[in-house]
Protein backbone atom coordinates (compact mmCIF):
# COMPACT_ATOMS: atom_id res chain seq x y z
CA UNK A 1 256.86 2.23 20.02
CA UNK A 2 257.41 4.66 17.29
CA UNK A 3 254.07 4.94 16.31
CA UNK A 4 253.12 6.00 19.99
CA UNK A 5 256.15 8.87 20.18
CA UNK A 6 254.85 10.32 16.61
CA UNK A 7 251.38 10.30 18.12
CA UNK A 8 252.56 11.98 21.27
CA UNK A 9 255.06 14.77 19.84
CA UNK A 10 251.90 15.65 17.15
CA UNK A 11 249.54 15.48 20.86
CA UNK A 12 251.65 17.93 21.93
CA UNK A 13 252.63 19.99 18.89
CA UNK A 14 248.58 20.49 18.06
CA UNK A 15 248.01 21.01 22.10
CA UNK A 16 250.49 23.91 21.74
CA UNK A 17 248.65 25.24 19.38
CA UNK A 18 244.72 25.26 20.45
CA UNK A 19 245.25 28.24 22.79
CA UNK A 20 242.92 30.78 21.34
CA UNK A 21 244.36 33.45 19.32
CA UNK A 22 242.64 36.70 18.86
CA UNK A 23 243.13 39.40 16.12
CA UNK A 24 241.22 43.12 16.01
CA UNK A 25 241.37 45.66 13.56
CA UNK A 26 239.94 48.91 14.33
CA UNK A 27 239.17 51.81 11.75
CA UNK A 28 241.65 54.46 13.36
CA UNK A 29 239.68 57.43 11.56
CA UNK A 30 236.50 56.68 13.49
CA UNK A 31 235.57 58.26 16.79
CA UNK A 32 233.63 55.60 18.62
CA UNK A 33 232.22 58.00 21.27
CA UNK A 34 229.75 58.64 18.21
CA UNK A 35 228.11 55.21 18.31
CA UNK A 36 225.85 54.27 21.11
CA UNK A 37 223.70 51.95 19.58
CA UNK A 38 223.73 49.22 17.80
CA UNK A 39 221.49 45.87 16.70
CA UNK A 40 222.33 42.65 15.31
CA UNK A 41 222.33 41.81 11.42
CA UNK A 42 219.49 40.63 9.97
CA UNK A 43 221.61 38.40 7.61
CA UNK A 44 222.67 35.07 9.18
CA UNK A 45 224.67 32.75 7.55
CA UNK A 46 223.37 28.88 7.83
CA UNK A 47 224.41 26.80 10.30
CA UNK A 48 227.32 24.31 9.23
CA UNK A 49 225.32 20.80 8.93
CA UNK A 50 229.48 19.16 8.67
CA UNK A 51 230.25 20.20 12.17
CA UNK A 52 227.07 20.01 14.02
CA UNK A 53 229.04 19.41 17.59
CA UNK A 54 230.47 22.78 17.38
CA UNK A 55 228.18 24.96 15.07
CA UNK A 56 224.43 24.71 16.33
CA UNK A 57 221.77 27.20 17.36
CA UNK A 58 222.39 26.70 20.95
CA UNK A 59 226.17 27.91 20.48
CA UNK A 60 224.84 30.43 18.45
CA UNK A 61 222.99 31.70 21.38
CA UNK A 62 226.10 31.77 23.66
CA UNK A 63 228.51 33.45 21.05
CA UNK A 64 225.59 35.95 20.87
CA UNK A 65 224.93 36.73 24.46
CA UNK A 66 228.45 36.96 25.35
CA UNK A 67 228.91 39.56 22.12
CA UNK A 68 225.62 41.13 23.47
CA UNK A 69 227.40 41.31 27.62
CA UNK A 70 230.34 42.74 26.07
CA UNK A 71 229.00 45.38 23.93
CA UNK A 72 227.06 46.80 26.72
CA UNK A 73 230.01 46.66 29.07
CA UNK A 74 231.89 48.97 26.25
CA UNK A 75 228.76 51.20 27.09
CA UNK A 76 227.00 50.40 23.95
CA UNK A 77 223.05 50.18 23.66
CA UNK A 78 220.98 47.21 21.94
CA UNK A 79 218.27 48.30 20.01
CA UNK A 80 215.60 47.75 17.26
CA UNK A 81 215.14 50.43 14.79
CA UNK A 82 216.91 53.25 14.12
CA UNK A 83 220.69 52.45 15.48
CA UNK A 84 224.13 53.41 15.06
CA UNK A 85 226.40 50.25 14.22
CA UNK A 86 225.35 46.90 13.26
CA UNK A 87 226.73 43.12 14.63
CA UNK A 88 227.04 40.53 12.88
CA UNK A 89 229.24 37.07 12.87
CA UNK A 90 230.56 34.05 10.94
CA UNK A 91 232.09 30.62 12.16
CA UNK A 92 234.39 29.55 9.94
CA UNK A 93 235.17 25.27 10.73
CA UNK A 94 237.20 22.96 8.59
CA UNK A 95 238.91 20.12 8.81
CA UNK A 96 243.14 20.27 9.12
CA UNK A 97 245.79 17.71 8.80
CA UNK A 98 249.29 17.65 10.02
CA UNK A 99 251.67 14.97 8.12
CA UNK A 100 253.82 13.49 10.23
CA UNK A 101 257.07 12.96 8.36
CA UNK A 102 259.76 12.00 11.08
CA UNK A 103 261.00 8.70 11.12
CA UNK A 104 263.17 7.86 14.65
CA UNK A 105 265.98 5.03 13.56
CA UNK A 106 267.05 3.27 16.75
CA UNK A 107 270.76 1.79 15.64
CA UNK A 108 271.45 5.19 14.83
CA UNK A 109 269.73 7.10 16.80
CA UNK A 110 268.34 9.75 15.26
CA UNK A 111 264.88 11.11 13.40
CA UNK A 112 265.57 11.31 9.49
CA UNK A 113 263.01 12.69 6.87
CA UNK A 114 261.25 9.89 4.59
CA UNK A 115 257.72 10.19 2.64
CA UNK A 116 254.69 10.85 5.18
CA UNK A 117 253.78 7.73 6.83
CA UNK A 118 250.93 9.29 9.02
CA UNK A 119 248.16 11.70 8.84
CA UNK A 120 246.67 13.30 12.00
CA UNK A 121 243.41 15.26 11.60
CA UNK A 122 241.90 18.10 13.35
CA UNK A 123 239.14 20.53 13.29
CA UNK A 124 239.79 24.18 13.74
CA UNK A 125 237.31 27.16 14.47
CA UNK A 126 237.42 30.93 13.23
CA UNK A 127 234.67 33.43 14.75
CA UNK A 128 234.70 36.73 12.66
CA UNK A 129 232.56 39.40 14.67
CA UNK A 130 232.25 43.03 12.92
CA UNK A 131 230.71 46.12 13.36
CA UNK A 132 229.39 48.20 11.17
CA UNK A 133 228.89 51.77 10.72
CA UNK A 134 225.08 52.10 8.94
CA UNK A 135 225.68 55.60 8.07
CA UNK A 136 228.86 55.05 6.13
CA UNK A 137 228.01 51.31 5.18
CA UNK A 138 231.28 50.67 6.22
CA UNK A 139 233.21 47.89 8.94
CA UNK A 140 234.39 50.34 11.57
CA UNK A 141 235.71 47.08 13.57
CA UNK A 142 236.49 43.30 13.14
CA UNK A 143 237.06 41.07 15.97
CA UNK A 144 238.76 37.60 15.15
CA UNK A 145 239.08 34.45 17.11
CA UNK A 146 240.47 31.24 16.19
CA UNK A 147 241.38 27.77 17.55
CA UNK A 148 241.60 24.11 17.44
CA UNK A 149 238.85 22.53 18.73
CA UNK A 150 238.40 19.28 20.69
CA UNK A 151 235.22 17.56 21.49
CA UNK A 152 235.97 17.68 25.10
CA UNK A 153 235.31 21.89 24.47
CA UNK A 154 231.28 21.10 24.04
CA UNK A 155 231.35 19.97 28.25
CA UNK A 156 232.80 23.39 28.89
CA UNK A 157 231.21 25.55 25.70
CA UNK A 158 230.22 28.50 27.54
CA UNK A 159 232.79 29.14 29.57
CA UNK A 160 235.40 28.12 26.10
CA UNK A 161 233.19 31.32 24.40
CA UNK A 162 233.09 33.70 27.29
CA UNK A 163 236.69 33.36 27.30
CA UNK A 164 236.70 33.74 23.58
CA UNK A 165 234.91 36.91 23.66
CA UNK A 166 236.29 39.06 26.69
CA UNK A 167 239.90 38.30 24.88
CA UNK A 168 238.08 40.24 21.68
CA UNK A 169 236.87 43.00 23.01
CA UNK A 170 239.41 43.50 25.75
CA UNK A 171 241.72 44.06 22.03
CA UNK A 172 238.27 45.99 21.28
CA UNK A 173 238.83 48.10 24.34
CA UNK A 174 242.21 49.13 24.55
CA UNK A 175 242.07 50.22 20.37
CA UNK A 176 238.92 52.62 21.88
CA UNK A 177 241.02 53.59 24.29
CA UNK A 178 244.54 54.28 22.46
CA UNK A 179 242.24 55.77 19.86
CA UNK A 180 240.52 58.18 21.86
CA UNK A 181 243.47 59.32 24.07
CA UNK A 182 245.43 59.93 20.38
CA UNK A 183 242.70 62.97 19.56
């Protein structure tokens, strides 16, 4: 019986956490009305071979499109050649563990603190997008996006990063936007 309320109270504790969170950092000396193109790094880094259900071209191909959707929906141009900014992204996966160090007593009722008698396991995802100014050879912006991940997200991948993406560039946005109504 104990064993199955540790196992639900960590259920819960990592469920509470695999909301997505998203962080943005913007370059506040830049005036982004400047850039209107842009085109995606020729560097890629390799896909990860440990986490093949999560990392793989065909996710690659989402994460890109949806970048691609919301760039041009800033009003940005994709290009070949001669451009203004350049994309690029990493996906960061490794492997987490929570120790579960609660031990529940039942003569006296309450949880007291002994050695760790359990470890739970989870995978968690970071997508680092950034843009860079060519000119300057400089990040102008960097878009990040992390959660844990759960093999029941591969049924719903695009929609998981579509979701993923409008939450970075909606940050994206409104730093434009606070920026350019600042000058």
């Amino acid at each position: 019986m104990k064993n199955l309320i540790t196992v639900f109270a960590i259920s819960i504790l990592l469920s509470a956490c695999s909301s997505t969170k998203v962080l943005s950092d913007i370059d506040k000396e830049v005036n982004f009305d400047n850039y209107k193109t842009y085109a995606w790094s020729a560097t890629v880094d390799p896909i990860n071979k440990d986490f093949p259900q999560y990392d793989n071209s065909l996710n690659r191909k989402r994460w890109k499109n949806a970048i691609d959707a919301a760039m041009q929906k800033e009003g940005f141009v994709l290009r070949e050649g001669n451009v203004d900014l350049e994309m690029d992204f990493h996906i960061q996966l490794e492997r987490n563990a929570v120790v579960d160090r609660s031990y529940h007593n039942d003569e006296i009722n309450h949880y007291a603190q002994i050695e760790p008698n359990a470890l739970y396991q989870y995978d968690e995802g970071t997508m680092t997008i950034h843009l860079l100014d060519l000119e300057q050879k400089q990040v102008v912006w960097q878009g990040v996006t992390t959660r844990i991940l759960d093999i029941g997200l591969i049924e719903n991948a695009d929609v998981t990063i579509q979701k993923a993406v409008s939450k970075l560039f909606e940050k994206f946005h409104s730093q434009r936007t606070v920026k350019s109504k600042n000058k």
